[in-house]
C-alpha atoms as a PDB file:
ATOM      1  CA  UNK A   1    -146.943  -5.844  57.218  1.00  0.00           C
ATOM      2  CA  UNK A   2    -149.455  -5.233  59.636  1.00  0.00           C
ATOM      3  CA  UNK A   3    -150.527  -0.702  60.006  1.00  0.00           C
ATOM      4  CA  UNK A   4    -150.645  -1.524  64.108  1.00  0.00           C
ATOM      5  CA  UNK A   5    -146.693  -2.303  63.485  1.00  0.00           C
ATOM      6  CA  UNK A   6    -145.794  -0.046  61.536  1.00  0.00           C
ATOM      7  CA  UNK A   7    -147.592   2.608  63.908  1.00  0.00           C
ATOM      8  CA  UNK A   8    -145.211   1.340  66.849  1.00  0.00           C
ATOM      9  CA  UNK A   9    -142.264   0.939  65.050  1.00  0.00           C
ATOM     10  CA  UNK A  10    -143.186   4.810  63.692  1.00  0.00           C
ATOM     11  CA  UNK A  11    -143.609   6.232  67.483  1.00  0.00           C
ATOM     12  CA  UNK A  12    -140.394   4.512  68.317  1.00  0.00           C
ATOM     13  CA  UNK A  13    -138.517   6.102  65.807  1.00  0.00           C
ATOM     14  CA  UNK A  14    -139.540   9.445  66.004  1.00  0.00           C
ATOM     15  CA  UNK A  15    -138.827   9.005  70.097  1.00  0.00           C
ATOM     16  CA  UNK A  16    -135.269   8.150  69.399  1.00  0.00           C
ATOM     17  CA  UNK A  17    -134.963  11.620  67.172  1.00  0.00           C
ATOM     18  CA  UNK A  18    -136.295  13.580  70.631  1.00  0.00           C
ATOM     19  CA  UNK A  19    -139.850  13.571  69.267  1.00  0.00           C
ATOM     20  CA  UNK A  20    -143.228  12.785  70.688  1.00  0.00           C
ATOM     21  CA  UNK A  21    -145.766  10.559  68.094  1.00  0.00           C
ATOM     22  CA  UNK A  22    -149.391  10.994  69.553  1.00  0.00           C
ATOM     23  CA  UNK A  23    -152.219   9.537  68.343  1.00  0.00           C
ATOM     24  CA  UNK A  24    -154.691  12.167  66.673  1.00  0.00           C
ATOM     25  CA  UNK A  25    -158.099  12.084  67.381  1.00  0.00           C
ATOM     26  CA  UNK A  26    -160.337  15.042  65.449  1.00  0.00           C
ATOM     27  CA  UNK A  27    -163.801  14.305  66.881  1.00  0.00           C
ATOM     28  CA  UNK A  28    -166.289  14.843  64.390  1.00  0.00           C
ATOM     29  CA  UNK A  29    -163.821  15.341  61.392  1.00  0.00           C
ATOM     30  CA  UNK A  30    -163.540  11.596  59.769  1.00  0.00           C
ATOM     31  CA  UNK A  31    -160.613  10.436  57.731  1.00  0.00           C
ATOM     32  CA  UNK A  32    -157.875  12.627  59.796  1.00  0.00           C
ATOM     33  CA  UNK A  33    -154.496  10.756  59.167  1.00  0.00           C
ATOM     34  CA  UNK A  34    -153.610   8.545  62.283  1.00  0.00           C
ATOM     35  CA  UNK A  35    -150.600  10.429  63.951  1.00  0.00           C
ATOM     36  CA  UNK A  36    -149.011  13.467  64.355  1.00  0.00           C
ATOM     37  CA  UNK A  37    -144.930  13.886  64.165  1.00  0.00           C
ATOM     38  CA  UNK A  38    -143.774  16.757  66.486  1.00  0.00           C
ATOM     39  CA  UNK A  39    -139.905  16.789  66.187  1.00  0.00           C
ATOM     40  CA  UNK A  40    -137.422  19.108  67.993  1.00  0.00           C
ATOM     41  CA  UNK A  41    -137.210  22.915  66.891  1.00  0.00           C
ATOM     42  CA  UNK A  42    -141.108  23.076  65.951  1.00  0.00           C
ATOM     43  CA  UNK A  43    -140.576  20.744  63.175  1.00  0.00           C
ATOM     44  CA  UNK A  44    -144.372  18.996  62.218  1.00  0.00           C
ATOM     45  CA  UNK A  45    -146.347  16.286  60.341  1.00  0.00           C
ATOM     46  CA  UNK A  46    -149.237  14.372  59.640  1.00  0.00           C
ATOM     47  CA  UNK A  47    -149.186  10.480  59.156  1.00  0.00           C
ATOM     48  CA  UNK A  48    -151.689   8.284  57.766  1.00  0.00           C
ATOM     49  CA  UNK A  49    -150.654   4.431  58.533  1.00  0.00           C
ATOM     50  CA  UNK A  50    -151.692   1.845  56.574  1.00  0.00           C
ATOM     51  CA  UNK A  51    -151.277  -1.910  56.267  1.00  0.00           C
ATOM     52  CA  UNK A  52    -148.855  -2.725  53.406  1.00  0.00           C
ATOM     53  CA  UNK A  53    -150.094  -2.572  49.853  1.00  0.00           C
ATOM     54  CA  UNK A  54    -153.165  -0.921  51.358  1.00  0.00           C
ATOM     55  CA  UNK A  55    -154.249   2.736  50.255  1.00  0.00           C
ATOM     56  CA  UNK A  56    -156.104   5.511  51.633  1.00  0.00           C
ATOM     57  CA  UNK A  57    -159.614   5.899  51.257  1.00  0.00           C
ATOM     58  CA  UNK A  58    -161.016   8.561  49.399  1.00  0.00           C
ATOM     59  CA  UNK A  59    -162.237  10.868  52.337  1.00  0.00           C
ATOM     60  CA  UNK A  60    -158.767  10.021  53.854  1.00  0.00           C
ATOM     61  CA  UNK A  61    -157.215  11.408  50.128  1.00  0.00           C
ATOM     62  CA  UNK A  62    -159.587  15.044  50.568  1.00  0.00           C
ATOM     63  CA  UNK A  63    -158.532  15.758  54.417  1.00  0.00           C
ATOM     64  CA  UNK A  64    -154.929  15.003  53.232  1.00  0.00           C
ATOM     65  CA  UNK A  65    -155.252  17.207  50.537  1.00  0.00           C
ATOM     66  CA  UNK A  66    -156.651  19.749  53.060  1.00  0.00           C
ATOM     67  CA  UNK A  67    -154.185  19.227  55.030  1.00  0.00           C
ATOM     68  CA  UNK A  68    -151.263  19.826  52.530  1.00  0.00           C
ATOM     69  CA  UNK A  69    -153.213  23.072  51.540  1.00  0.00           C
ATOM     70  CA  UNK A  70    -152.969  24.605  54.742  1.00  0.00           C
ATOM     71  CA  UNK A  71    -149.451  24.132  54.613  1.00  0.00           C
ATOM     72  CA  UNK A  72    -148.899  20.977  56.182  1.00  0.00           C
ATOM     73  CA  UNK A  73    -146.750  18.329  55.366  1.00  0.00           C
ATOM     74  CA  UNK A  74    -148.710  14.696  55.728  1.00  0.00           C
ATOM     75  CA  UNK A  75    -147.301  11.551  54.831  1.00  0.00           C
ATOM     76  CA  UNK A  76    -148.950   7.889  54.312  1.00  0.00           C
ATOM     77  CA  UNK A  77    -146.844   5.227  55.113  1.00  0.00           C
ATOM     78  CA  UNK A  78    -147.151   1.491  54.498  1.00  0.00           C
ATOM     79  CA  UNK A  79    -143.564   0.416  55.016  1.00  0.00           C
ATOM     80  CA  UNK A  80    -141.117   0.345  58.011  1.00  0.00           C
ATOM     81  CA  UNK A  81    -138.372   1.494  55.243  1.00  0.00           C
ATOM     82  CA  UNK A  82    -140.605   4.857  54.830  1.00  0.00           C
ATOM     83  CA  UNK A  83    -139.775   5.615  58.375  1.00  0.00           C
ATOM     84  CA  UNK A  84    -136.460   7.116  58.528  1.00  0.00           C
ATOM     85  CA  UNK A  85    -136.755   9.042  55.323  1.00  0.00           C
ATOM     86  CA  UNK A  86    -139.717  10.425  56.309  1.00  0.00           C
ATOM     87  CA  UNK A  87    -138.384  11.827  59.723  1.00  0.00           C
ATOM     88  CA  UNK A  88    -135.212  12.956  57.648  1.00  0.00           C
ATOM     89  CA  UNK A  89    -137.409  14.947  55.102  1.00  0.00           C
ATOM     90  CA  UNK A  90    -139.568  16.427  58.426  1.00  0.00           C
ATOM     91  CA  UNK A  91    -135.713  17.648  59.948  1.00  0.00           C
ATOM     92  CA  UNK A  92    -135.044  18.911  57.041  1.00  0.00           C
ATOM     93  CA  UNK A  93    -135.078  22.695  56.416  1.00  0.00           C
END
């Protein structure tokens, strides 16, 4: 399946859970994931979107891993089935 769907079936989903899905843009930091989840109650996520079967590249790998070091939850999706257990595990306390 094609990343572009799978982006707009992502910022669809995370609407219908009261959420906002905006594109992030970190000029002049490459390989940032795609979008960022921002769910009720401060709830917060990073997701890289790729076409399925595809994986990230390796500068995409080190600002995840960044990422996840900070404290940050990030998430790479390739699926439309990831989507709803991914905004579950987000809720989640």
């Amino acid at each position: 399946m094609r990343e572009k769907y799978i982006e707009q079936r992502l910022v669809k989903e995370v609407k219908k859970h009261g959420g906002i899905c905006p594109k992030f843009i970190a000029q002049g930091i490459d390989g940032m994931p795609d979008r960022i989840i921002l769910l009720p109650e401060g709830k917060m996520a990073f997701a890289e979107l790729k076409t399925t079967g595809k994986k990230p590249r390796a500068l995409q790998l080190a600002r995840h891993r960044l990422l996840r070091k900070l404290g940050y939850k990030v998430y790479v999706i390739d699926r439309i089935e990831q989507i709803g257990g991914v905004i579950d595990e987000i809720q989640s306390p």
